[in-house]
Protein backbone atom coordinates (compact mmCIF):
# COMPACT_ATOMS: atom_id res chain seq x y z
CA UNK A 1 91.09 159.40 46.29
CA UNK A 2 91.74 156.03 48.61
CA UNK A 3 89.20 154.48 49.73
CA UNK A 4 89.50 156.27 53.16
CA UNK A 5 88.94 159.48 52.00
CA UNK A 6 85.76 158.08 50.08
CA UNK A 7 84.25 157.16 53.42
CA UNK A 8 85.40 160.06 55.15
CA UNK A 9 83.81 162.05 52.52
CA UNK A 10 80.25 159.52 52.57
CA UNK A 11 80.24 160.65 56.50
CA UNK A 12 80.43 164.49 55.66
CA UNK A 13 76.55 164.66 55.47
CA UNK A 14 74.69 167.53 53.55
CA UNK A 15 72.97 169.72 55.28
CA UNK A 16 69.75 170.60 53.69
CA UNK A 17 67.07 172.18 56.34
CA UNK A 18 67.90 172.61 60.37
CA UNK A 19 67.77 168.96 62.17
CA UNK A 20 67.56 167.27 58.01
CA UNK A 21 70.79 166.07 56.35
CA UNK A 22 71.44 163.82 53.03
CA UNK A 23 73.45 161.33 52.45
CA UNK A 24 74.77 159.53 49.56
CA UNK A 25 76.05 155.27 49.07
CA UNK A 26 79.10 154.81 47.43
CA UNK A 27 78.65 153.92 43.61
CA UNK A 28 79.26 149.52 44.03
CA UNK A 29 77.88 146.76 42.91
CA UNK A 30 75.14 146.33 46.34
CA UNK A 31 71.76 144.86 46.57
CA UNK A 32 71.71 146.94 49.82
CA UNK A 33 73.35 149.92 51.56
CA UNK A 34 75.72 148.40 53.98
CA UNK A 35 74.13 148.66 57.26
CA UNK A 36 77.64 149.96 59.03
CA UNK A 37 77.25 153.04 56.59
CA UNK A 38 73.69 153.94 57.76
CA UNK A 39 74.50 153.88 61.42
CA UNK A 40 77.68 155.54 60.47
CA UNK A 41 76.06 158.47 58.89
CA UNK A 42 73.08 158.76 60.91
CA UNK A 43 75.41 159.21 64.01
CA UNK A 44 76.97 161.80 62.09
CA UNK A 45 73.74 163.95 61.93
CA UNK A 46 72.82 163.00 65.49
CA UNK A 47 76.25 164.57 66.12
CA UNK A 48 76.18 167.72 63.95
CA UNK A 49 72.83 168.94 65.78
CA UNK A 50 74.89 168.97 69.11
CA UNK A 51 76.40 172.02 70.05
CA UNK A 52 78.77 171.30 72.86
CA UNK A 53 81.61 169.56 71.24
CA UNK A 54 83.22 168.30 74.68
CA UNK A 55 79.97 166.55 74.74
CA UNK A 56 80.71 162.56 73.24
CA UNK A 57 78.76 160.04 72.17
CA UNK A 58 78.42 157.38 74.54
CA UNK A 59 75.48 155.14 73.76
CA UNK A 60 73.57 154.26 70.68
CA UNK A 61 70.39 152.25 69.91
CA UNK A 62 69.76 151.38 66.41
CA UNK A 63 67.14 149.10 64.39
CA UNK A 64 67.19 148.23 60.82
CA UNK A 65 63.69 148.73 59.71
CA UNK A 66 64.04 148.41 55.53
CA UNK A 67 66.73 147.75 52.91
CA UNK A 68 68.41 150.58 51.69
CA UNK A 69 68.51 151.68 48.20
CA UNK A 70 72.42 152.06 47.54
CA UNK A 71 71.05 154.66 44.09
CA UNK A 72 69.22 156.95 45.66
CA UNK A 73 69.82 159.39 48.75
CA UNK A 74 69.01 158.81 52.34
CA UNK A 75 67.82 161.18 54.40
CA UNK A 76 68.50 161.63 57.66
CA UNK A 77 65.61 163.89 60.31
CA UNK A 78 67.19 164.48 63.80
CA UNK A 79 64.74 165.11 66.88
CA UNK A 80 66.42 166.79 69.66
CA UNK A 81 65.19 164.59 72.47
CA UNK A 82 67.29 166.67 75.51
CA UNK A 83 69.74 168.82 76.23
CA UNK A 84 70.29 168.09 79.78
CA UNK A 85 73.47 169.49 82.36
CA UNK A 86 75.08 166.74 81.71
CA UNK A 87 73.18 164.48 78.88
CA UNK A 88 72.17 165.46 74.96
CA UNK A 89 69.92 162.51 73.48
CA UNK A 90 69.02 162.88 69.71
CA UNK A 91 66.83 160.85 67.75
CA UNK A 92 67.57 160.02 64.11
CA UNK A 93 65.64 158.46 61.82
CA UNK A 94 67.02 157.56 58.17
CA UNK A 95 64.01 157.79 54.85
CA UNK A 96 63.96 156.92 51.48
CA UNK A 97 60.93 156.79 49.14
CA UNK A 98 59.03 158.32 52.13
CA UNK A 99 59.58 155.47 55.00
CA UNK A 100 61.50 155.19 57.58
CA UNK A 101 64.26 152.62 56.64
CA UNK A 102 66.49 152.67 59.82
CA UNK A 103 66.25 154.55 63.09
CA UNK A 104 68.39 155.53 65.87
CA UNK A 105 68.70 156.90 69.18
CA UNK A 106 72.24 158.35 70.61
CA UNK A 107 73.22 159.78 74.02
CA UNK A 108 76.11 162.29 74.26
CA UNK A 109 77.74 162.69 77.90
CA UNK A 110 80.13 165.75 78.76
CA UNK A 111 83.05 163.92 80.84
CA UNK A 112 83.19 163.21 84.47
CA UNK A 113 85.48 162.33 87.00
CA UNK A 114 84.77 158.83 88.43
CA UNK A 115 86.44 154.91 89.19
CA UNK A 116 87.63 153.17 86.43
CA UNK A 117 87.37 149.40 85.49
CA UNK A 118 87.01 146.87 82.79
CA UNK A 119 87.51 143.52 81.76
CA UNK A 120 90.71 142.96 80.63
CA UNK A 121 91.90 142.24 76.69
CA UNK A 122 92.20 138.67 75.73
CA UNK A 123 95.74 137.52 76.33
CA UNK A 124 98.50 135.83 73.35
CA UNK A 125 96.77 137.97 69.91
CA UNK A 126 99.27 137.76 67.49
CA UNK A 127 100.47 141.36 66.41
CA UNK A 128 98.40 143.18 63.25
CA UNK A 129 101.33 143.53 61.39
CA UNK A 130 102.44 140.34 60.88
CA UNK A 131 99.19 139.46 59.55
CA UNK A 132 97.80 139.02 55.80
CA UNK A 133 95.58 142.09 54.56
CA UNK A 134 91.82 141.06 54.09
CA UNK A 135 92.91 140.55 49.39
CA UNK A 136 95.75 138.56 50.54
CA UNK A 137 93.63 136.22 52.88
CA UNK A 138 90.79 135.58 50.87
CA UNK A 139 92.59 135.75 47.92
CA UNK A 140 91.88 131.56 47.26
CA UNK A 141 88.17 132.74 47.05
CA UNK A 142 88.29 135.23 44.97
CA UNK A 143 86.08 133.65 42.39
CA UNK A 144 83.86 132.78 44.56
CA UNK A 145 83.48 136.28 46.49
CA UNK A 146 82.92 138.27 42.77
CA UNK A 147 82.66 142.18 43.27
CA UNK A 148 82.13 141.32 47.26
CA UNK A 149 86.10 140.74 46.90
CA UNK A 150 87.40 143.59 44.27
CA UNK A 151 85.59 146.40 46.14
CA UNK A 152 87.43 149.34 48.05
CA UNK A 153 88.18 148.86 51.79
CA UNK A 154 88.57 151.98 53.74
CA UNK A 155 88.98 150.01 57.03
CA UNK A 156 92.26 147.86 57.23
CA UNK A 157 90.73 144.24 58.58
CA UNK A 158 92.81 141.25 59.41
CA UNK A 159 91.89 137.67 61.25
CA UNK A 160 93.74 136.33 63.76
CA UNK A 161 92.58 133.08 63.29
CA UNK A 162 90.16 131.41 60.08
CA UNK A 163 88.36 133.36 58.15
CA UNK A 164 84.44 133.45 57.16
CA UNK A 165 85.52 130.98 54.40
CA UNK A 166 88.53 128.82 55.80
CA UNK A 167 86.65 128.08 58.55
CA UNK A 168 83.98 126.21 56.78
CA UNK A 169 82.73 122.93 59.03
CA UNK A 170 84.75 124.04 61.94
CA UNK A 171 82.19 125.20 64.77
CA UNK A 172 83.81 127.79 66.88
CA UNK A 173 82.35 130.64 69.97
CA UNK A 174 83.88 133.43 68.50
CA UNK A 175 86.72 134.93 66.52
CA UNK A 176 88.62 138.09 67.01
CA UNK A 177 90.02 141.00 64.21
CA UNK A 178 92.41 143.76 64.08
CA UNK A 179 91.06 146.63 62.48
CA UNK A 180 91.42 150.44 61.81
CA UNK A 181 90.99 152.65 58.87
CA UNK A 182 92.86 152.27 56.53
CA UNK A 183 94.99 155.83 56.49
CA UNK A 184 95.16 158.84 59.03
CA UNK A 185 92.18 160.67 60.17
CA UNK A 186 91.76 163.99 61.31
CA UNK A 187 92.03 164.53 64.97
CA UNK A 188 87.98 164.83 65.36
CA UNK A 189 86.81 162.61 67.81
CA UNK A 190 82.83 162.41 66.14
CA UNK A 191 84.64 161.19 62.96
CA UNK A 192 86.25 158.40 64.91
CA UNK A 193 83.44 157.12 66.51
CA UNK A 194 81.71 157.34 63.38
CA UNK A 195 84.12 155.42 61.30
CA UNK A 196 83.99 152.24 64.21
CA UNK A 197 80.32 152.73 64.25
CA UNK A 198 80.65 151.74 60.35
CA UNK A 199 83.04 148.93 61.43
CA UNK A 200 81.30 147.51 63.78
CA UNK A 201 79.10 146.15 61.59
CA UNK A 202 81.49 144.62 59.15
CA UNK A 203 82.19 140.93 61.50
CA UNK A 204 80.34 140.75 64.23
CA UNK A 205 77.01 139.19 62.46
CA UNK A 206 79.09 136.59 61.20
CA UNK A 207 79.83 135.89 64.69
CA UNK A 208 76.56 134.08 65.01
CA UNK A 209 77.17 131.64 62.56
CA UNK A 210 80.96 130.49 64.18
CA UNK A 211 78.79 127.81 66.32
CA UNK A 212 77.56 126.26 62.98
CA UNK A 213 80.49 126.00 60.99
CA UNK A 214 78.85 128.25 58.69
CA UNK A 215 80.56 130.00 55.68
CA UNK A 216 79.71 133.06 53.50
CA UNK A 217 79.19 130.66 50.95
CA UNK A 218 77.04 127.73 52.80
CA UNK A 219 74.18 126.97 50.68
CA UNK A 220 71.15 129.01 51.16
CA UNK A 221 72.47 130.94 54.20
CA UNK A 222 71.07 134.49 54.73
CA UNK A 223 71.72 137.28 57.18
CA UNK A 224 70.86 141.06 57.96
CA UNK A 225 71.24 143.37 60.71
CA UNK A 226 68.13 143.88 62.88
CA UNK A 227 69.69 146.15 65.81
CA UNK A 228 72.56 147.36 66.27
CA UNK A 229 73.85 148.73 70.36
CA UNK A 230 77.17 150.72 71.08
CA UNK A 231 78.56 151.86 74.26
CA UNK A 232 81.79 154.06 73.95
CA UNK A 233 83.62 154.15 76.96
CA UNK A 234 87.13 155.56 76.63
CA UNK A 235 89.02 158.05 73.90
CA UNK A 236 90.88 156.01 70.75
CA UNK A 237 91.72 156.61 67.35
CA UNK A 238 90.04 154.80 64.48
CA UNK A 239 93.58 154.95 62.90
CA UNK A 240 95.09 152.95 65.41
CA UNK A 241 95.12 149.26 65.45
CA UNK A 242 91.62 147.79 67.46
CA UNK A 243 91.14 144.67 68.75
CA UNK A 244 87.73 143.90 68.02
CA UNK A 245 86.74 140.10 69.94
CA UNK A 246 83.37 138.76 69.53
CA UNK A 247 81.37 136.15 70.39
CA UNK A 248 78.20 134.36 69.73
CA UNK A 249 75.44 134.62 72.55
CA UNK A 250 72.40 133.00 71.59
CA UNK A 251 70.55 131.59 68.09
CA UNK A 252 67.17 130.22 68.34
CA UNK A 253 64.56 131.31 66.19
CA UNK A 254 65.76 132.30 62.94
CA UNK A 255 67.83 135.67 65.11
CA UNK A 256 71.55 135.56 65.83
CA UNK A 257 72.96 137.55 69.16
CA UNK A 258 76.22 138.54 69.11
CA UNK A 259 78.65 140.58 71.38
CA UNK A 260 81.93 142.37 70.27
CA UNK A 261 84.36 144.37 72.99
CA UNK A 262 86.71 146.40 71.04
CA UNK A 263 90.21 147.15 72.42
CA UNK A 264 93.05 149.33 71.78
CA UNK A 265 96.58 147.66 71.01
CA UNK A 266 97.71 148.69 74.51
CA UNK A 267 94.76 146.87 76.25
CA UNK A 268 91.99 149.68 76.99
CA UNK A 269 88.37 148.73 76.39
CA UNK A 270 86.93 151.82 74.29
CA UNK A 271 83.70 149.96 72.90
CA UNK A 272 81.17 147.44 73.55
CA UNK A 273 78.59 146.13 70.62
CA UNK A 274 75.82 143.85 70.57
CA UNK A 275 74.01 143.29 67.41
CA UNK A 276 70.98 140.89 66.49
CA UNK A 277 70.78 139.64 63.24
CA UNK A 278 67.95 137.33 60.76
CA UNK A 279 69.41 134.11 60.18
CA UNK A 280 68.36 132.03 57.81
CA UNK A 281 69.90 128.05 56.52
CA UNK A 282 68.41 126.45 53.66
C-alpha cells in the first residue's frame, strides 16, 4: 500500500456504538499522534453522523487538550448539536485512557445561492512541478531529521522558497507550499476535506517561528498545536495541487498565531486556517 492509501485507510473510522467511532495511529516512530491526524479523523466522525450528504463542512473549531498516545486507539464520541434547515453542528470529542485528549466542533451548510468574493492568490509562485519533493529538499539534513525524515508521506509537500532548515538565521513573515496528496482520491468530497484538514497542520505552526529565524533544529525550541480553526469556502480536490500561504500574526507569551489561505492552482480560495501554537526557546 502507498502511503496514501495508509491515510485514506487511518480516516475510514470504525464504527463501534451510534455517535462512537475508533481510530487507529499509524505504526512510526512518534512521541505523539500528529495533531493533523486527530482533527483529520475526528472530522471524519463528525461527518459520518450527518445524514444529508449535500450538506458540507464549512467551519471547524478545534483545541488540543492532551498528547496522544500513537499505541493505543482513540476514540472518537459525536454529540449532535443541530440539525437545522439549513445548518448541522456536531460536536466531537477524541479519548484515550478515559480523558478527553482533543475536542472539536464542526458546522455543515447545505449550499446557497449568494455574491462571491475573495482575496486574490499571491502573484509570481513558481509552478509545483518544477520543484524538489520534500526527500530531495531536505535531503542535506537527513542525519539530522532521523526517522522524522525516512517516514511515509501521503501528502506531496514542496517549498517555494527555504525550508524549516535552510532558512536558519534568516527572519522572514511567512512562507508559502504546494501541496496535495500524494495519489488520486475518490471523488468524496468529506474525504477531501478531511485529508487538508490533516494537512493543514503539517506547516503552518512553523509559520510562527519565520520572524525568529528559527529552525527545526534551533536549540531547545519546542512547539505544539493548541487550536486549530478551518473555514471551507469553495469545492477542490485534495489531489490537485494547493497553494497553501501563511503567515505569522502575533508571538508574545510563549503562543504563536498563525494564518494560512489555501488556494487552488487556478487561483480560487477554498480554505482559510488559523492555528495557535506553545512556543517555547531555550
Amino acid at each position: 500500500m502507498s502511503a496514501l492509501d495508509d491515510l485514506v485507510a487511518l480516516l475510514d473510522l470504525e464504527s463501534i456504538e451510534v455517535n462512537i467511532f475508533r481510530g487507529n495511529s499509524p505504526d512510526e516512530k512518534r512521541q505523539r499522534v500528529f495533531g493533523g491526524q486527530v482533527a483529520g479523523q475526528a472530522l471524519v466522525a463528525a461527518a459520518r453522523t450527518v445524514e444529508d450528504p449535500s450538506r458540507l463542512v464549512h467551519s471547524l473549531h478545534a483545541y488540543f487538550l492532551l498528547p496522544g498516545d500513537p499505541t493505543v486507539p482513540i476514540l472518537y464520541e459525536v454529540d449532535r448539536l443541530r440539525d437545522g434547515r439549513s445548518f448541522t453542528t456536531r460536536r466531537v470529542v477524541a479519548i484515550q485512557h478515559g480523558r478527553a485528549i482533543f475536542n472539536l466542533q464542526a458546522s455543515f451548510h447545505l449550499p446557497e445561492d449568494g455574491p462571491d468574493h475573495q482575496r486574490p492568490m499571491p502573484g509570481g509562485m513558481p509552478d509545483p512541478d518544477t520543484l524538489p519533493g520534500w526527500l530531495e529538499r531536505l535531503a542535506p539534513y537527513k542525519d539530522i531529521l532521523g526517522d522524522m525524515y525516512d517516514r511515509p508521506r501521503p501528502i506531496d509537500l514542496r517549498y517555494t522558497g527555504a525550508d524549516p532548515m535552510s532558512r536558519k538565521g534568516t527572519p522572514a513573515e511567512g512562507q508559502q507550499v504546494w501541496l496535495r496528496a500524494d495519489g488520486q482520491l475518490p471523488d468524496d468530497p468529506v474525504l477531501h476535506a478531511c485529508v487538508v484538514t490533516y494537512a493543514s497542520d503539517m506547516t503552518l505552526l512553523d509559520t510562527s517561528v519565520l520572524p525568529f529565524g528559527l529552525a527545526w533544529d534551533s536549540p531547545g525550541m519546542k512547539m505544539a498545536s493548541l487550536d486549530h480553526a478551518m473555514w471551507f469556502h469553495r469545492p477542490f480536490r485534495a489531489d490537485e495541487w494547493l497553494l497553501y500561504d501563511q503567515h505569522a500574526l502575533s508571538t508574545t507569551s510563549a503562543r504563536g498565531l498563525a494564518g494560512g489561505a489555501i488556494y487552488t492552482a487556478d487561483g480560487r480560495l477554498v480554505v482559510t486556517v488559523i492555528q495557535e501554537g506553545l512556543i517555547r526557546v531555550g
